[in-house]
Protein backbone atom coordinates (compact mmCIF):
# COMPACT_ATOMS: atom_id res chain seq x y z
CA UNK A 1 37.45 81.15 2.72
CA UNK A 2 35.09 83.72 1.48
CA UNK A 3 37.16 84.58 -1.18
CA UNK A 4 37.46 81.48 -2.63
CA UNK A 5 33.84 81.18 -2.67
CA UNK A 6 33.73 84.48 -4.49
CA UNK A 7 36.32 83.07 -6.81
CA UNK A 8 34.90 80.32 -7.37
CA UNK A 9 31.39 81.45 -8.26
CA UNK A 10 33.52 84.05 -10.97
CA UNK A 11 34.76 81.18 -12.62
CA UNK A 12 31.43 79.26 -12.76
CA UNK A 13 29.72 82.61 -14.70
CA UNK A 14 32.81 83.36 -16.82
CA UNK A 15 32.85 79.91 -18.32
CA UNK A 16 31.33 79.70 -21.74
CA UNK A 17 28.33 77.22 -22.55
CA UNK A 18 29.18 74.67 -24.79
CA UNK A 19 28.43 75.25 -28.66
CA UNK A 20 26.35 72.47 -30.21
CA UNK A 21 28.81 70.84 -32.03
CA UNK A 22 30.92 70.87 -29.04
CA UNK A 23 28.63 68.99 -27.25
CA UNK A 24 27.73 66.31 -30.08
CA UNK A 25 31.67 65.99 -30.21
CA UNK A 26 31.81 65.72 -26.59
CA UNK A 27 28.92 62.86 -26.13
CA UNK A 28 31.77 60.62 -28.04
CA UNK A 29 35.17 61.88 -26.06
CA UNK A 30 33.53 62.35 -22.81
CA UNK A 31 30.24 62.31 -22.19
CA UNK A 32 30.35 62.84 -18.48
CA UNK A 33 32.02 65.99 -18.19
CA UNK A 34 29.80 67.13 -21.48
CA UNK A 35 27.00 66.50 -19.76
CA UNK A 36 27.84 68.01 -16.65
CA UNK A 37 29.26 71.39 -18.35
CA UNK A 38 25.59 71.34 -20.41
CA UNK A 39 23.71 70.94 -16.66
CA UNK A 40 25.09 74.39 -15.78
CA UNK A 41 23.04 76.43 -18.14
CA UNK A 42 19.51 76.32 -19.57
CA UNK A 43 18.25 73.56 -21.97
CA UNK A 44 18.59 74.20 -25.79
CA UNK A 45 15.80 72.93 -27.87
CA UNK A 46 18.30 72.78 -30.54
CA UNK A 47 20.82 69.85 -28.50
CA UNK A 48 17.55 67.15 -28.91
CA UNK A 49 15.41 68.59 -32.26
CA UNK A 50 18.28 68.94 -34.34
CA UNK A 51 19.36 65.35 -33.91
CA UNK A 52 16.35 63.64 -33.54
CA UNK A 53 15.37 65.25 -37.00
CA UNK A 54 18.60 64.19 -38.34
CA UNK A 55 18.61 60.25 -37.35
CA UNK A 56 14.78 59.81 -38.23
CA UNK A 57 15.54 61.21 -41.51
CA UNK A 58 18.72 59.00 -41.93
CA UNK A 59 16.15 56.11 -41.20
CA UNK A 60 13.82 57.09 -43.45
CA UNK A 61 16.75 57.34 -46.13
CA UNK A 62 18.32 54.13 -45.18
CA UNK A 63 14.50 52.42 -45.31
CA UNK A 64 13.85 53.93 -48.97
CA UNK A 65 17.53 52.83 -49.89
CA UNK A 66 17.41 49.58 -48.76
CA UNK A 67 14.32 48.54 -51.07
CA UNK A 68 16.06 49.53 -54.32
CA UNK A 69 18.01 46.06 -53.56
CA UNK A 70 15.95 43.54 -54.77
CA UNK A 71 17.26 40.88 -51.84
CA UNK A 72 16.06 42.78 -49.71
CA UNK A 73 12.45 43.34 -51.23
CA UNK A 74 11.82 39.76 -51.76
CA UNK A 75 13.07 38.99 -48.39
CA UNK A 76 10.10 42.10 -47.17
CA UNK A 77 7.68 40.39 -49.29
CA UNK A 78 8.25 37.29 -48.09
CA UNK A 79 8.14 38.24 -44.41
CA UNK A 80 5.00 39.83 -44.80
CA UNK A 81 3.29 36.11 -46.90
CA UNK A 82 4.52 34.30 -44.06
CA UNK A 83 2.95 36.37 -41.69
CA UNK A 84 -0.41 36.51 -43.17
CA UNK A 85 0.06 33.07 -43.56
CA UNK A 86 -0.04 32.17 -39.84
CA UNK A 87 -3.12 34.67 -39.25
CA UNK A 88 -4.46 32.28 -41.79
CA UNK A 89 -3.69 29.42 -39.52
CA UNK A 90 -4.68 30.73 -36.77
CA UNK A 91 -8.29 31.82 -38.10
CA UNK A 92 -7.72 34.94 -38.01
CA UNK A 93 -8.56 36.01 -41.22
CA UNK A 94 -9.32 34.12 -44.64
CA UNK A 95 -6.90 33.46 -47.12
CA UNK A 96 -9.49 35.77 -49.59
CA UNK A 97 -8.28 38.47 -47.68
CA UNK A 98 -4.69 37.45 -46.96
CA UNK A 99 -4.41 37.30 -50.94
CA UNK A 100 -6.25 40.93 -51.22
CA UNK A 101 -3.87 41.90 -48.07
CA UNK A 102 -0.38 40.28 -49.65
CA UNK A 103 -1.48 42.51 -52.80
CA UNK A 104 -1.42 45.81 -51.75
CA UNK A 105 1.49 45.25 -50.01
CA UNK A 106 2.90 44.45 -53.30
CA UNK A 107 1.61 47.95 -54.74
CA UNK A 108 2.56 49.61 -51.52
CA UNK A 109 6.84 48.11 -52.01
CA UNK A 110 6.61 49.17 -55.66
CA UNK A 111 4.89 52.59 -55.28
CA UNK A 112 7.12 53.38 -52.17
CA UNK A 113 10.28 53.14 -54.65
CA UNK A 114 8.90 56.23 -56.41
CA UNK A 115 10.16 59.76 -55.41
CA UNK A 116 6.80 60.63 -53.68
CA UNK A 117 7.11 56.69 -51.76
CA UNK A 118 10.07 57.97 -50.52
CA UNK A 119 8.70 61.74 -49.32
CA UNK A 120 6.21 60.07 -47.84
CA UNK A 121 8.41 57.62 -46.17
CA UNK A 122 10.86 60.05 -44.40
CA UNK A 123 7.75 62.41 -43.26
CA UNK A 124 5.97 59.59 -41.84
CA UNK A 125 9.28 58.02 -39.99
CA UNK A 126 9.59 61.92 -38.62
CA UNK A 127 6.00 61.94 -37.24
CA UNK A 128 6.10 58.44 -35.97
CA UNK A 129 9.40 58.58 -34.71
CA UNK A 130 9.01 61.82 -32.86
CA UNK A 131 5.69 60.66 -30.75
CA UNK A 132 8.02 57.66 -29.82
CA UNK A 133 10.72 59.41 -29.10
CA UNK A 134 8.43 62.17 -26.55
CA UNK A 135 6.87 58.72 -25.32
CA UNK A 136 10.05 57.00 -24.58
CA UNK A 137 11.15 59.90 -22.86
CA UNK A 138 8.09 60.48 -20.55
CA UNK A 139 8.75 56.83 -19.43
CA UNK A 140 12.30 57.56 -18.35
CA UNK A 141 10.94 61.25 -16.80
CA UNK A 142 8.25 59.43 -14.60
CA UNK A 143 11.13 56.44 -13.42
CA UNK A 144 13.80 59.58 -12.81
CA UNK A 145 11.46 61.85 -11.14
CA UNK A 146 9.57 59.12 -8.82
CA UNK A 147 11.67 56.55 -8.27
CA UNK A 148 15.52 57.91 -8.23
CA UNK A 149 14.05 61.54 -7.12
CA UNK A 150 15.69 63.02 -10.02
CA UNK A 151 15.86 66.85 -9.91
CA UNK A 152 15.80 67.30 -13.93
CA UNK A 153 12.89 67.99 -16.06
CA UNK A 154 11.59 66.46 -19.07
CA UNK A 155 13.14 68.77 -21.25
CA UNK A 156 16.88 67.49 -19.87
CA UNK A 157 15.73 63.76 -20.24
CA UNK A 158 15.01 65.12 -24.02
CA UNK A 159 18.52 66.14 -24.35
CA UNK A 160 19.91 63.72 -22.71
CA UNK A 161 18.10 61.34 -25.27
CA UNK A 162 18.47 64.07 -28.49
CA UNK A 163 21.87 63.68 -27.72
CA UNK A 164 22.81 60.02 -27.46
CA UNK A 165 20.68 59.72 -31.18
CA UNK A 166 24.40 61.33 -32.59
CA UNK A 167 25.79 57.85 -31.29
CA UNK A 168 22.51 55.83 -32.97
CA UNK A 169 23.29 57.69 -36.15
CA UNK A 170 26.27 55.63 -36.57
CA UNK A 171 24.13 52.25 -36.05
CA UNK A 172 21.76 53.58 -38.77
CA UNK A 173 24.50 53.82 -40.67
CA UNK A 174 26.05 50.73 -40.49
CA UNK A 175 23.18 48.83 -40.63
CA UNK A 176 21.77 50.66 -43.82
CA UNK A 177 25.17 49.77 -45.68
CA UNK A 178 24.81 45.68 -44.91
CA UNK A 179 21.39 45.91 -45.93
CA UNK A 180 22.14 47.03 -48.86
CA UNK A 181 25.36 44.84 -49.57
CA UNK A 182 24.18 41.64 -48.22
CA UNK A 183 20.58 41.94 -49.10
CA UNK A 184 19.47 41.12 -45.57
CA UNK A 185 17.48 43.36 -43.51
CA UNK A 186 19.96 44.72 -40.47
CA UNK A 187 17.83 46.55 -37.92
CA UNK A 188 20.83 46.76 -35.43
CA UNK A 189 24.41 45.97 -34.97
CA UNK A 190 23.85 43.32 -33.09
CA UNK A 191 25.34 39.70 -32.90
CA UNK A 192 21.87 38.33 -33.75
CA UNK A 193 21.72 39.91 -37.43
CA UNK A 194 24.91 37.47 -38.18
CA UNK A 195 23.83 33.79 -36.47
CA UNK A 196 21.21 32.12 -38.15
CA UNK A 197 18.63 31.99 -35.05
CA UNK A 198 15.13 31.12 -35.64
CA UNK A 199 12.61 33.61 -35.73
CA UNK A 200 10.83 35.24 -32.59
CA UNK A 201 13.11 32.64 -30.23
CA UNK A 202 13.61 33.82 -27.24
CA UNK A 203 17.51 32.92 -27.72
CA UNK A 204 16.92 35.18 -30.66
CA UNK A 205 15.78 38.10 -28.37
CA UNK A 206 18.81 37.32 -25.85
CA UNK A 207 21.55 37.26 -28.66
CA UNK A 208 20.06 40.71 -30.06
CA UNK A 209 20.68 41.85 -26.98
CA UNK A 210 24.43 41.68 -27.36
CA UNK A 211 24.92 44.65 -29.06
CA UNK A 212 27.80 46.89 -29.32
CA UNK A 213 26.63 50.61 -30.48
CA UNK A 214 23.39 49.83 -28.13
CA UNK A 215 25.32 49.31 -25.48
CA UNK A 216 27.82 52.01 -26.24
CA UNK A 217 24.58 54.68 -26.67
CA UNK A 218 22.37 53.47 -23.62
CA UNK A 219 25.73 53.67 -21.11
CA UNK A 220 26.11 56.95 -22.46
CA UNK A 221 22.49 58.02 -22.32
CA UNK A 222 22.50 56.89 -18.74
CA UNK A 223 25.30 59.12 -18.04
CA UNK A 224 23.33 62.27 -19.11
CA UNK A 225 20.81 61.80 -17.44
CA UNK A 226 22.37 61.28 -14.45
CA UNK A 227 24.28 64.53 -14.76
CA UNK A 228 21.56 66.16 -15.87
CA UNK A 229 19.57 65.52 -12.96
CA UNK A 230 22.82 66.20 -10.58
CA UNK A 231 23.13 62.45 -9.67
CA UNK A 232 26.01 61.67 -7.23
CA UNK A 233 26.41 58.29 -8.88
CA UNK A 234 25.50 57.13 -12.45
CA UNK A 235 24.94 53.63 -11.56
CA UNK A 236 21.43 54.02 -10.46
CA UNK A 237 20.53 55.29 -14.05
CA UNK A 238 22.66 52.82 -15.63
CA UNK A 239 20.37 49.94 -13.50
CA UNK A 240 17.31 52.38 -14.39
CA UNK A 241 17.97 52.79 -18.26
CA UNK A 242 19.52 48.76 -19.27
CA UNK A 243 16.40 47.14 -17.28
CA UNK A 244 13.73 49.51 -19.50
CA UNK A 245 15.79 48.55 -22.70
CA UNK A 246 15.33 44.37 -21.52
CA UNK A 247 12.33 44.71 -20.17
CA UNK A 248 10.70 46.72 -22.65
CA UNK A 249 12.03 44.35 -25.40
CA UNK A 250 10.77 41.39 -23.78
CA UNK A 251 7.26 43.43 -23.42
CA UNK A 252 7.12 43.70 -27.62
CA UNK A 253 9.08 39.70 -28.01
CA UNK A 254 5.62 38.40 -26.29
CA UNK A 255 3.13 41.17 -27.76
CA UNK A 256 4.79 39.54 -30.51
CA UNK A 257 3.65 36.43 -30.15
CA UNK A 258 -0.02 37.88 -29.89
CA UNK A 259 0.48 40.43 -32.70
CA UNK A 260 2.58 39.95 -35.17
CA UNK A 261 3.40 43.15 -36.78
CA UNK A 262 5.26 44.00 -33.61
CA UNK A 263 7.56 41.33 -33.57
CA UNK A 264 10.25 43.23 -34.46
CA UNK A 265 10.08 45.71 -31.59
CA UNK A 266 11.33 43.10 -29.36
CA UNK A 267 14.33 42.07 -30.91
């Protein structure tokens, strides 16, 4: 018996840590046993910087892209008139300074098509995108730690998260190209971006829901962190990590409703 401890524990310091392109590879073949092979050593900064760096600067490219078609401009433009619009309505603002507002918006789209419009938008989608990525994160830490006794840290809910954004990248992707193609805005690759649903319904919300690559990347980001944290069972942080994605969405659909400008968060 002792010596098959003894081998065992051999085996466990003899085997290699996973390269990081093994493990991006290995979040798409099979994320479980990647996972569980990358709980075994340390955490790499590298597995969640390089990849978060990579997909918010895909999103910044895909953003700055997606303006050069002029469908898609008008269609921005017009989003933003209608939305001053009901402020308007609503008396919560004049229409002197919707006009002045609606303007520099105008400037804004055209000066944003320049080479410095689109610096500026990739740096700002990197700052922006990393405080709501570490935000995000500390959510799922304080759920994990408190409520399924997780024994990770932040840092693995990081990786677990830097990970999963190799799956996103794919979604970016996608939805960048029929942007540009169909000259409609595609957020996500979900069923809602292809029905014609009125805006900020909440049938809307539910149909965005339906979403393939979400789906896809939130099962497997569940999955990490669950091995990360040396879960028995993964269902608990499947539960855990769909009901944040719902309820947080339904959190932004009504903030929506109250402000505007983060109407799209929800969906």
């Amino acid at each position: 018996m002792e010596n098959n401890e003894t081998l065992n524990n051999e085996q466990t310091n003899q085997q290699q840590e996973l390269s990081h392109s093994d493990k991006m590879l290995g979040v798409f073949s099979e994320p479980s046993s990647t996972f569980e092979a990358i709980a075994k050593f340390p955490v790499r900064s590298i597995d969640w910087v390089l990849p978060i760096v990579i997909v918010f600067i895909l999103i910044g490219l895909m953003r700055s892209l997606a303006m050069l078609n002029e469908e898609v401009a008008l269609q921005t433009r017009q989003s933003q008139i209608e939305m001053f619009d009901k402020m308007v309505s609503e008396g919560k603002m004049t229409q002197e300074q919707a006009d002045k507002a609606i303007e520099g918006i105008e400037k804004q789209m055209e000066f944003m098509k320049g080479p410095v419009g689109w610096v500026i938008n990739i740096v700002s989608t990197l700052i922006f995108g990393f405080i709501f990525f570490f935000i995000i994160a500390g959510i799922y830490f304080l759920f994990i730690k408190f409520l399924l006794k997780g024994e990770g840290s932040y840092q693995h809910v990081l990786v677990a998260s830097g990970l999963t954004s190799y799956i996103t990248m794919i979604q970016v992707l996608i939805g960048g190209i029929l942007t540009f193609v169909l000259g409609k805005i595609f957020m996500d690759t979900s069923v809602a971006n292809f029905l014609d649903l009125e805006k900020g319904s909440i049938v809307k919300f539910i149909v965005s829901k339906i979403d393939p690559i979400s789906i896809w990347a939130y099962s497997v980001l569940a999955i990490g962190l669950a091995k990360l944290n040396r879960a028995q069972s993964s269902t608990p942080y499947l539960i855990l990590v769909f009901a944040l994605w719902i309820l947080g969405g339904l959190l932004f659909f009504f903030l929506g409703k109250i402000f505007p400008f983060l109407g799209g968060f929800g969906g």
